[in-house]
Protein backbone atom coordinates (compact mmCIF):
# COMPACT_ATOMS: atom_id res chain seq x y z
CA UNK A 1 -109.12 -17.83 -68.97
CA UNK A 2 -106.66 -19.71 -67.17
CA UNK A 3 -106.81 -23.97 -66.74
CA UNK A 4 -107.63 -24.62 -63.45
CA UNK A 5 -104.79 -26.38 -61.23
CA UNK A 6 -105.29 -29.65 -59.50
CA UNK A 7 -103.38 -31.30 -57.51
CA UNK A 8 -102.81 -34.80 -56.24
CA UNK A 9 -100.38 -37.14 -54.09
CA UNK A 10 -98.92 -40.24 -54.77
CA UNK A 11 -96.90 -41.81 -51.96
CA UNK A 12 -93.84 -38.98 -51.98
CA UNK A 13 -94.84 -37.05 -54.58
CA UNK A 14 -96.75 -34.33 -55.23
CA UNK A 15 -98.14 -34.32 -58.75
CA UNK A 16 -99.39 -30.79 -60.30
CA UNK A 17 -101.51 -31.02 -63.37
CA UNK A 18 -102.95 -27.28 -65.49
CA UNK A 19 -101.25 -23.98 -65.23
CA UNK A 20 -99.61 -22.85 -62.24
CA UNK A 21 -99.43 -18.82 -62.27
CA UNK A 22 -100.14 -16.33 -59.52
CA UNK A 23 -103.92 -16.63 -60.69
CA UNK A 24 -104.54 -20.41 -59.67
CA UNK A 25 -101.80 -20.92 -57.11
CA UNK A 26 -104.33 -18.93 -54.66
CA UNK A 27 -105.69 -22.05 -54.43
CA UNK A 28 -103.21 -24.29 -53.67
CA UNK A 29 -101.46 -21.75 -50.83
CA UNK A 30 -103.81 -22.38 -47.96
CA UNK A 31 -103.28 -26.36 -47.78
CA UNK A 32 -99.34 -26.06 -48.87
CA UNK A 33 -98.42 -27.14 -45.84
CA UNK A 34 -100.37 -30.42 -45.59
CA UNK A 35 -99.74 -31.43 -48.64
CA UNK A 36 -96.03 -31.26 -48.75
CA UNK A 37 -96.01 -33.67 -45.59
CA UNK A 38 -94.11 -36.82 -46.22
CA UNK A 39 -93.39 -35.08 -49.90
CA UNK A 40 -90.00 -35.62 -51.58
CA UNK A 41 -90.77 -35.32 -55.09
CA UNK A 42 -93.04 -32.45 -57.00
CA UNK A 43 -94.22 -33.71 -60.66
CA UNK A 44 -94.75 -30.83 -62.81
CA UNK A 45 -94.71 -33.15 -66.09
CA UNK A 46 -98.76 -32.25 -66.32
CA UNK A 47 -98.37 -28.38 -66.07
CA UNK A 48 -99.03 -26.72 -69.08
CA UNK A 49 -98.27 -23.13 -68.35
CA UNK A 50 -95.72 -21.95 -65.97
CA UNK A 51 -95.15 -18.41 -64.83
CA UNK A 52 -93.01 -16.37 -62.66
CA UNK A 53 -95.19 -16.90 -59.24
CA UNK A 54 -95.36 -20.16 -60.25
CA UNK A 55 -91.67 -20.94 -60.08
CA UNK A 56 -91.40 -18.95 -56.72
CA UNK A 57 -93.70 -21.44 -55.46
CA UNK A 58 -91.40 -24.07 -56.29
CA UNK A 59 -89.18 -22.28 -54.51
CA UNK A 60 -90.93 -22.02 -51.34
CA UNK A 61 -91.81 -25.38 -51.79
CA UNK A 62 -88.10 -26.79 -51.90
CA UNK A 63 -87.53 -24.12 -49.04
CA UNK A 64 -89.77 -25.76 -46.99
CA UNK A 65 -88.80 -29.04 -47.06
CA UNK A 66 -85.47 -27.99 -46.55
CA UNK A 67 -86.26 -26.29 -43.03
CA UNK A 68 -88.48 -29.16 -41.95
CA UNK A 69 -85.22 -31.07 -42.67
CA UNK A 70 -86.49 -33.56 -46.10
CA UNK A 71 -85.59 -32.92 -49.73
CA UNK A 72 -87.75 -32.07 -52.60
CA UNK A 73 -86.59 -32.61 -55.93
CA UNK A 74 -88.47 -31.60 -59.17
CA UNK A 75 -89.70 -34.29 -61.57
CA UNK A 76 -91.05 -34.10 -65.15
CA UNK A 77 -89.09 -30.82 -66.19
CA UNK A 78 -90.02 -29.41 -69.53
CA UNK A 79 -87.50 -27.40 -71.42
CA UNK A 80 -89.64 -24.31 -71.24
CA UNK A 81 -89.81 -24.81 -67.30
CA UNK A 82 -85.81 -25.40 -67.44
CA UNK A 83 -85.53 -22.07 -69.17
CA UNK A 84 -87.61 -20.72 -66.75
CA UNK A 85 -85.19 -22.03 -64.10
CA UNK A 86 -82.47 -20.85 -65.92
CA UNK A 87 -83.69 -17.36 -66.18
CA UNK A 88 -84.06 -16.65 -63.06
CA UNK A 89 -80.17 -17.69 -61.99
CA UNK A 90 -82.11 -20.93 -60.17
CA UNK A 91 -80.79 -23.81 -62.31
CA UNK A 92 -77.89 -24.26 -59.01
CA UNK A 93 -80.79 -24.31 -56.26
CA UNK A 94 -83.57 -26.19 -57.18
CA UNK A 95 -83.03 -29.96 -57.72
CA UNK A 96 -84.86 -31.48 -60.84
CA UNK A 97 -84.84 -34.33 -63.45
CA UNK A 98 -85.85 -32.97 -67.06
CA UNK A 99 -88.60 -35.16 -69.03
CA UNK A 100 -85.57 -36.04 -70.65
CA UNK A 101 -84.17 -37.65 -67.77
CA UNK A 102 -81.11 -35.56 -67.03
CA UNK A 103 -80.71 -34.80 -63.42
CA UNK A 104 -79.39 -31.33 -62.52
CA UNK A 105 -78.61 -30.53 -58.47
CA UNK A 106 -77.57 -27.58 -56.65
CA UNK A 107 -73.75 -27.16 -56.34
């Protein structure tokens, strides 16, 4: 069975903490909107497990923010999300900092 996800905010960041898959996002859609209010950073340093749906959220997410006219930029970046990322041809779109600190933006 999958970890649960939680969720929390921290001034302008969203932190994620557990697995984030299309099994325990459900959860998280409904108040997506409220939380990303006055969000500019999302730290997935405390996800464990990262899958497909879990990446299009990011997605949406950074889409989001973009329309509503703020950034979002991903923090805490493992190499497993990065391949992820990479995999999916999104490496130029979304904005993140890897845990090891290297920064990579869209072009």
């Amino acid at each position: 069975m999958a970890d649960k996800l939680s969720w929390q905010t921290q001034e302008q960041t969203l932190i994620l903490q557990g697995e984030l898959d299309r099994d325990t996002l459900l959860s998280l859609w409904p108040q997506r909107q409220q939380l990303l209010t006055g969000i500019n950073f999302l730290d997935v340093s405390g996800l464990q497990r990262v899958d497909s749906a879990g990446v299009a959220l990011m997605l949406h997410f950074y889409h989001h923010q973009r329309q509503s006219g703020c950034s979002l930029i991903l923090t805490g970046v493992t190499d497993r999300l990065s391949t992820l990322i990479a995999l999916y041809k999104l490496q130029d779109i979304l904005p993140r900092v890897t845990t090891a600190g290297a920064i990579g933006h869209p072009s």
